[in-house]
Protein backbone atom coordinates (compact mmCIF):
# COMPACT_ATOMS: atom_id res chain seq x y z
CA UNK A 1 171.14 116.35 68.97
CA UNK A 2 174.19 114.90 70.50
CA UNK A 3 175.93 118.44 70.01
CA UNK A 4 172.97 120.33 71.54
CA UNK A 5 172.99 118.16 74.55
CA UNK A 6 176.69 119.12 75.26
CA UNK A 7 176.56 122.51 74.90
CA UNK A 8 173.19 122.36 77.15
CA UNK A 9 174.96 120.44 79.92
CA UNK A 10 178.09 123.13 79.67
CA UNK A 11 175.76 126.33 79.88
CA UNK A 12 173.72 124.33 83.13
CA UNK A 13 177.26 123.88 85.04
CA UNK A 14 178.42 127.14 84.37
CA UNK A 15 174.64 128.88 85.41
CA UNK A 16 175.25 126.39 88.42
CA UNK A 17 178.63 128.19 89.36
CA UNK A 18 177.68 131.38 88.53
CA UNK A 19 174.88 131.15 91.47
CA UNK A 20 177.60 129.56 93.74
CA UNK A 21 179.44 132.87 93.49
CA UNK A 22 175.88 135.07 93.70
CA UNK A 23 174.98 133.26 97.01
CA UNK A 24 178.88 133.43 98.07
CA UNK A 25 179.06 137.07 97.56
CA UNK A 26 175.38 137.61 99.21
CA UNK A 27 176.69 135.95 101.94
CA UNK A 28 179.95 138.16 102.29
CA UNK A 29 178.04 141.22 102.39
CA UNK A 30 174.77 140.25 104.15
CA UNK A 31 175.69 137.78 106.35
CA UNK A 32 172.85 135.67 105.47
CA UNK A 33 174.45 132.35 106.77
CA UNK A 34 171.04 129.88 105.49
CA UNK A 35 171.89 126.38 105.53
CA UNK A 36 168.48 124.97 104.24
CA UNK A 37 168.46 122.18 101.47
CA UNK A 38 166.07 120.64 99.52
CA UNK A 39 166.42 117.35 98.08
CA UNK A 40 164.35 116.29 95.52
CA UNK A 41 166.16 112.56 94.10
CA UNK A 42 169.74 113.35 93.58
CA UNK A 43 168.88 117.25 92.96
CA UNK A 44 170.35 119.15 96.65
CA UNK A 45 168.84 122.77 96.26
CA UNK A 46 170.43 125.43 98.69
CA UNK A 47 171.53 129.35 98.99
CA UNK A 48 174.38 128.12 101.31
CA UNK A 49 177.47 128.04 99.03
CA UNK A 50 178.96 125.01 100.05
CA UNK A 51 181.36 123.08 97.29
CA UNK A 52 181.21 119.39 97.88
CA UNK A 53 183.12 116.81 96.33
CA UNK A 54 180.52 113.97 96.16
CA UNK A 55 179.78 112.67 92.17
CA UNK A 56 176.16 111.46 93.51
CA UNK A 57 175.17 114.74 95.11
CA UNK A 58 174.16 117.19 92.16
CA UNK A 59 174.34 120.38 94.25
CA UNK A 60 172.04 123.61 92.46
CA UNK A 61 172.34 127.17 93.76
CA UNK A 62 169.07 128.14 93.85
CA UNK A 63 165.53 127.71 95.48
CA UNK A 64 163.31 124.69 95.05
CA UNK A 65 160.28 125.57 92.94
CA UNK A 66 157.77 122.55 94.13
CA UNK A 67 154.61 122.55 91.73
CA UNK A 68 151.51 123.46 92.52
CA UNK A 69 150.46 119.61 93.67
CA UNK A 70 153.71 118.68 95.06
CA UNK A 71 154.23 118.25 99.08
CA UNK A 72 157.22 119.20 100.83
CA UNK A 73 158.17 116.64 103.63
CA UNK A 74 159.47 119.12 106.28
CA UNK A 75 162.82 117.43 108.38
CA UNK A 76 163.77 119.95 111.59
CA UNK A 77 166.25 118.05 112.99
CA UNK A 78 169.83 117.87 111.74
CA UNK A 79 170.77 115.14 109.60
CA UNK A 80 173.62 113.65 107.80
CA UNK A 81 172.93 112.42 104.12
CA UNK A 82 173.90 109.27 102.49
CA UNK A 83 173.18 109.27 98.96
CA UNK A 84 173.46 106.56 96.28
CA UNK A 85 171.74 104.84 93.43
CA UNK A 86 173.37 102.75 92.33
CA UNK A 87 173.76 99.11 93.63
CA UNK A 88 177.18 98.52 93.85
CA UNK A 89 178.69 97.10 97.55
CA UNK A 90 181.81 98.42 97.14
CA UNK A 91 181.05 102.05 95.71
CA UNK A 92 178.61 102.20 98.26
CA UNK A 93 180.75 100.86 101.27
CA UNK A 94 184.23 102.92 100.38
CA UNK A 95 182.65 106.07 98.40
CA UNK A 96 179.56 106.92 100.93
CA UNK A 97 178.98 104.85 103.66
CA UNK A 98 182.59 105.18 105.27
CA UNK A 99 183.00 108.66 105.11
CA UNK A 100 179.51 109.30 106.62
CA UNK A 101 180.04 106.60 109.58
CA UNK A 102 183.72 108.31 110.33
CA UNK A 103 181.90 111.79 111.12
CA UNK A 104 179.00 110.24 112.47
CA UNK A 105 180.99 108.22 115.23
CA UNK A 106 182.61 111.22 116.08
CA UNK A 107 179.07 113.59 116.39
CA UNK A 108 176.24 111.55 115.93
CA UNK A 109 173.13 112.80 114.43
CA UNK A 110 170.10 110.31 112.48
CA UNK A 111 170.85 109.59 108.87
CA UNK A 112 168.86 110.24 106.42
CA UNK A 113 169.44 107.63 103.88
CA UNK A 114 168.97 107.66 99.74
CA UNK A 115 169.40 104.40 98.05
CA UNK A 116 167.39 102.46 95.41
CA UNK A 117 165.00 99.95 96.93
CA UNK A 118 167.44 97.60 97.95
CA UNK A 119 166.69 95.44 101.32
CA UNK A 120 170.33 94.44 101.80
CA UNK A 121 171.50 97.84 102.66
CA UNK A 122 168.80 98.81 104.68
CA UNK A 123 169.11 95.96 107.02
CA UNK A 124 173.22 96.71 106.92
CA UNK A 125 172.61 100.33 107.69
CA UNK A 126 169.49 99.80 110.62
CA UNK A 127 172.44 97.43 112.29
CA UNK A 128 174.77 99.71 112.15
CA UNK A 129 172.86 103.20 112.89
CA UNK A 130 170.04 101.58 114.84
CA UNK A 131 166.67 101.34 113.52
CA UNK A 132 165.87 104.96 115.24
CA UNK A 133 169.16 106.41 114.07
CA UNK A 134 167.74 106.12 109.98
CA UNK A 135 165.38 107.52 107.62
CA UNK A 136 164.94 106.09 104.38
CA UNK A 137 163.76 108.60 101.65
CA UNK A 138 160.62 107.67 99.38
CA UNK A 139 162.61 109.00 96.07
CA UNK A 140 159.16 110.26 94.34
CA UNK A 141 158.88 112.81 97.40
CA UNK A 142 160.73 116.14 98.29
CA UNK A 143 162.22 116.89 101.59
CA UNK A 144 163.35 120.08 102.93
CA UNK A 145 166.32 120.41 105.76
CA UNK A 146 166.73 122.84 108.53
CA UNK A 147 170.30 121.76 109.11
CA UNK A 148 172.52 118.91 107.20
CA UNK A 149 175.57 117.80 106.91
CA UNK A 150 177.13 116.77 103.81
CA UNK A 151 180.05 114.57 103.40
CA UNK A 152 182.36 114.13 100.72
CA UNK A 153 183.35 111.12 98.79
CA UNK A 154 185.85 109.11 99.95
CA UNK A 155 187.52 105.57 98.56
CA UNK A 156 190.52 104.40 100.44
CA UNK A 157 190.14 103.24 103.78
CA UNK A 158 193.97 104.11 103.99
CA UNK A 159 193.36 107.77 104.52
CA UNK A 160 192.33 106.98 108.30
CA UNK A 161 195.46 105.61 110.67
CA UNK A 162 192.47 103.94 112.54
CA UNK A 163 190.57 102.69 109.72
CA UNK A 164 190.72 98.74 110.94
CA UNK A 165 189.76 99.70 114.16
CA UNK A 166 186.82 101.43 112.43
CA UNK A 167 185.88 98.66 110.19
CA UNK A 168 186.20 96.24 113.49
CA UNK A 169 183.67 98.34 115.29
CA UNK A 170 181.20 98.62 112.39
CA UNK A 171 181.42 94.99 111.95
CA UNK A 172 180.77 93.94 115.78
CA UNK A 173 177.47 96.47 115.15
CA UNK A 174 176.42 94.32 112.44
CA UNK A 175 177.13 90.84 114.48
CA UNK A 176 175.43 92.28 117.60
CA UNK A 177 172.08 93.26 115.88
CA UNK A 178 171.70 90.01 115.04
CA UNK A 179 173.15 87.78 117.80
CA UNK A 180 175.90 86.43 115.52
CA UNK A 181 179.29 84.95 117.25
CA UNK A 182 182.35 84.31 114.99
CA UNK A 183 182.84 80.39 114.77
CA UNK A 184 185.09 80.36 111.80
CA UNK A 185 185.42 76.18 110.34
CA UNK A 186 184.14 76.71 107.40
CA UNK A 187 185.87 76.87 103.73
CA UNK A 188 183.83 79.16 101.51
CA UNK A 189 183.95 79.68 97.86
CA UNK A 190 182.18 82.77 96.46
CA UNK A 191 182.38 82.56 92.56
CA UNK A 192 179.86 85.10 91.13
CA UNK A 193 177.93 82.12 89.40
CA UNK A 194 175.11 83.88 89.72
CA UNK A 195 175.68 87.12 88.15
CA UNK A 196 176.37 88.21 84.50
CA UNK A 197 180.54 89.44 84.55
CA UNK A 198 183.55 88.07 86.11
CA UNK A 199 182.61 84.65 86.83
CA UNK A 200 184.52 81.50 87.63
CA UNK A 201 183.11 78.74 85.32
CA UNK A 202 183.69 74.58 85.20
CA UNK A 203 184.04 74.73 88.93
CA UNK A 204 185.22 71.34 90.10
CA UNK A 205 182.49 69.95 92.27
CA UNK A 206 184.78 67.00 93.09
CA UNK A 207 187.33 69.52 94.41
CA UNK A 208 185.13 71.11 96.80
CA UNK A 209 183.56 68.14 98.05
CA UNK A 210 187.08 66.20 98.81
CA UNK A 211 188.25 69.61 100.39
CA UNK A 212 184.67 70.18 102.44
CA UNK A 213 184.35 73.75 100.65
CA UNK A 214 181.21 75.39 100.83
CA UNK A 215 180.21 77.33 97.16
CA UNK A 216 177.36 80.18 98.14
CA UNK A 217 175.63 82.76 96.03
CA UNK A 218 176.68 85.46 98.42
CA UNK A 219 174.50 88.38 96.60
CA UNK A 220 171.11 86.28 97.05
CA UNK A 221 171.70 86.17 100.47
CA UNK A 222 169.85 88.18 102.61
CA UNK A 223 172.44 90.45 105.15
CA UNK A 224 171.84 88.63 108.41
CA UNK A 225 171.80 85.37 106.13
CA UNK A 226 175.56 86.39 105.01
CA UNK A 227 177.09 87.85 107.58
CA UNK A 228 176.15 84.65 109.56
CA UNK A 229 178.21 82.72 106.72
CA UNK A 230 181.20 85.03 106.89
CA UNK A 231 181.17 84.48 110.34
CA UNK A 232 182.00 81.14 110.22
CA UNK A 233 184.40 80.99 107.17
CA UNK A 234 188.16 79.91 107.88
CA UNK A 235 188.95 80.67 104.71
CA UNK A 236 187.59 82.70 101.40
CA UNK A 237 188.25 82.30 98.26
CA UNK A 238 185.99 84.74 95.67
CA UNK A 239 186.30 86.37 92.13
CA UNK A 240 187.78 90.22 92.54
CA UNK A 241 184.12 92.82 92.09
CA UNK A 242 182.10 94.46 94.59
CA UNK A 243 182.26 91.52 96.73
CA UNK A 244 185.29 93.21 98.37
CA UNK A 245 182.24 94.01 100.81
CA UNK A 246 182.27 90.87 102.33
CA UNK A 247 185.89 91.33 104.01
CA UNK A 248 184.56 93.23 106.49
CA UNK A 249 183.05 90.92 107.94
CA UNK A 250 186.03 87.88 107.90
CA UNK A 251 189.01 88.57 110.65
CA UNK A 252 192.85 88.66 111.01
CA UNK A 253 193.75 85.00 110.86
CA UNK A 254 191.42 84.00 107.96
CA UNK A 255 193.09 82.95 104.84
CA UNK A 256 191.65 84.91 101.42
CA UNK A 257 192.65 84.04 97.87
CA UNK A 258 191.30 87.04 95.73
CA UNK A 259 191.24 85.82 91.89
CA UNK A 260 191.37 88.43 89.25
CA UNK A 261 191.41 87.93 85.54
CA UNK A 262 193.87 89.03 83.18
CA UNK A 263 195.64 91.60 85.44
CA UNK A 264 195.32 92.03 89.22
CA UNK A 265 192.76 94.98 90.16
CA UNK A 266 192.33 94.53 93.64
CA UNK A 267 190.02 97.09 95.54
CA UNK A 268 191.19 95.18 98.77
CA UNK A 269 194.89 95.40 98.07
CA UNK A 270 194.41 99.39 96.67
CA UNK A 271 191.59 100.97 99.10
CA UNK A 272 192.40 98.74 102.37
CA UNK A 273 190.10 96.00 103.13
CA UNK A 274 193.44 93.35 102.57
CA UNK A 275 194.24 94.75 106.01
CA UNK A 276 191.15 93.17 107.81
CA UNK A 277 192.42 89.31 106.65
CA UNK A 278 195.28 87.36 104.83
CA UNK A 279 194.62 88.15 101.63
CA UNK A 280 196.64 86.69 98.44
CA UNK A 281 195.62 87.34 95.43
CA UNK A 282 195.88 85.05 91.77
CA UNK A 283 195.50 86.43 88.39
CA UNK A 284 194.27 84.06 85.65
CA UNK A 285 195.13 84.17 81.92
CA UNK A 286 192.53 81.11 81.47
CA UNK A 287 189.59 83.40 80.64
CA UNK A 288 186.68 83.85 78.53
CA UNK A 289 185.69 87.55 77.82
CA UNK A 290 181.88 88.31 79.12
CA UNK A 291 179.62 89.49 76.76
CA UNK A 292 178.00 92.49 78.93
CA UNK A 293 181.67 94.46 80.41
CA UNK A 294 181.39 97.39 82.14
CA UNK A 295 184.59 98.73 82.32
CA UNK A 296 186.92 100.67 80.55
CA UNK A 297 188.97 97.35 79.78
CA UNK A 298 186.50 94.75 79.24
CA UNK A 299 189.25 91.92 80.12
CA UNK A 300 188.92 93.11 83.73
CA UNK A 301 185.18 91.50 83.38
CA UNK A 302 186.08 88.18 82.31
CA UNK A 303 185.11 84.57 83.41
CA UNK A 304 187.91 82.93 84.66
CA UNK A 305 188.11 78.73 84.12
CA UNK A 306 188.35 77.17 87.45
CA UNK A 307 191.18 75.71 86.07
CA UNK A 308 194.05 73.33 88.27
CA UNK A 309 195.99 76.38 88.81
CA UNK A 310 193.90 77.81 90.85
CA UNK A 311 192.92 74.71 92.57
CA UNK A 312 196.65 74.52 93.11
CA UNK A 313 196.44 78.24 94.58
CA UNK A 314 193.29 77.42 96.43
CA UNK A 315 195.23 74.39 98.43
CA UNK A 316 198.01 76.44 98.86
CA UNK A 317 196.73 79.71 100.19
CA UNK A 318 194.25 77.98 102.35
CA UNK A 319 196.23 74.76 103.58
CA UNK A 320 192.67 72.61 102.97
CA UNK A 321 193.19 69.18 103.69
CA UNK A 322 193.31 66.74 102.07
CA UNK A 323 195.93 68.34 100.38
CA UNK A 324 195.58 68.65 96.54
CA UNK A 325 198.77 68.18 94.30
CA UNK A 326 199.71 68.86 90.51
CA UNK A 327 200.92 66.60 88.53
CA UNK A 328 204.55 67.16 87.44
């Protein structure tokens, strides 16, 4: 079965690029120039032979055949798309979102928007694009396009000269939809308690009480509710994951200590969110492998002991007060 599902999936990508070149060629010598789509979940239909580099978008060369029952939501007006399902804040902030806000700030047309049913992004992307500037697609339906734009995947930030300005201006969007002002005081500790991989464990609640640090559950938060509590951290300390997110919305002068277990694997440091804050990072040895890893090397997924050398890092890279000494 396993060998039948291969050679399947081959003989679909090759019929898919095989229809590229038909509709290539068709539109060589008959100047048909269509640039209709139809999107039906991840599944783009279209005669225009475009090549796109985005994993999420599964592009087919050929017409939509909607069954007999099946309505076709008709969209007239251009649109860009943002596609992902998946729920993953830093996939979805470097991969997708960035790359479609870059050409969107420079000709701006609504957003049509495909995400699992996740409130946290909506409310990020309604502050950002305005609540008239987004449409949010009900998966279970089709929709056909008279004109959109397709963007390709992106990941490091680095590729723009301008890309702090750019992350400055999407995060003022953000704090001006909801009336936030940046009164940075507090200390905040983000250590994935919550979730199942790369956690910090033992955590020292004499520590953070003696050094006034604040310990939040950052991905229960609602989005107002946690950009209001980035706006007023000082410092941030959090375990390396998708929480890379939440540097957008810290600022130059506030101190970050980045923990990473067994080697470093910084998306900040690699894709360019470090360049929005001071950012140091710590890699622990004291670990404890999790039991459900999702990548390649599992050790990049383990718990890390909140141990005295990273309270020791934590004083240092943050200056808290009192300050917290090692015993030689």
């Amino acid at each position: 079965m396993h060998a039948k599902k291969i050679w399947r999936n081959r003989f679909n990508r090759h019929a898919n690029q095989l229809r590229f070149l038909w509709c290539r060629v068709r539109q060589l010598v008959q100047g048909d120039k269509r640039s209709e789509f139809t999107l039906a979940n991840d599944q783009l239909f279209t005669l225009n032979p475009t090549q796109l580099k985005n994993s999420r978008i599964h592009l087919q060369y050929k017409n939509f055949k909607a069954s007999k029952n099946q309505r076709i939501n008709e969209l007239n007006e251009p649109f860009y798309l943002l596609l992902l399902h998946e729920d993953n804040l830093a996939h979805f902030f470097h991969d997708i979102f960035f790359p479609v806000y870059v050409r969107w700030r420079q000709n701006p047309h609504k957003v049509f928007v495909s995400i699992n049913e996740n409130q946290f992004l909506k409310d990020f992307l309604i502050s950002v694009f305005g609540a008239d500037g987004v449409v949010f697609a009900n998966r279970s339906e089709i929709y056909h396009f008279r004109n959109l734009f397709l963007v390709p995947e992106g990941r490091d930030l680095r590729s723009l000269d301008d890309h702090i300005k750019i992350c400055k201006e999407i995060k003022a969007k953000c704090f001006g939809h909801y009336g936030i002002e940046e009164k940075r005081k507090d200390h905040v500790l983000y250590g994935r308690t919550e979730l199942s991989r790369k956690k910090l464990l033992n955590i020292d609640e004499n520590f953070l009480k003696t050094h006034h640090v604040k310990q939040l559950a950052l991905s229960q938060q609602s989005f107002e509710d946690l950009i209001g509590i980035l706006a007023r951290a000082k410092t941030f300390t959090y375990m390396v994951g998708a929480g890379v997110f939440y540097l957008l919305f810290l600022d130059d002068d506030v101190r970050v200590l980045e923990i990473n277990p067994y080697q470093t694997n910084s998306w900040a440091q690699m894709f360019g969110m470090a360049d929005l804050c001071q950012l140091e990072t710590y890699v622990s040895q004291n670990i404890q492998p999790s039991s459900n890893p999702a990548q390649g090397n599992p050790l990049l997924d383990s718990h890390v002991y909140f141990d005295d050398a990273i309270k020791k890092e934590t004083t240092e890279v943050n200056f808290l007060e009192p300050a917290y000494r090692i015993a030689d």
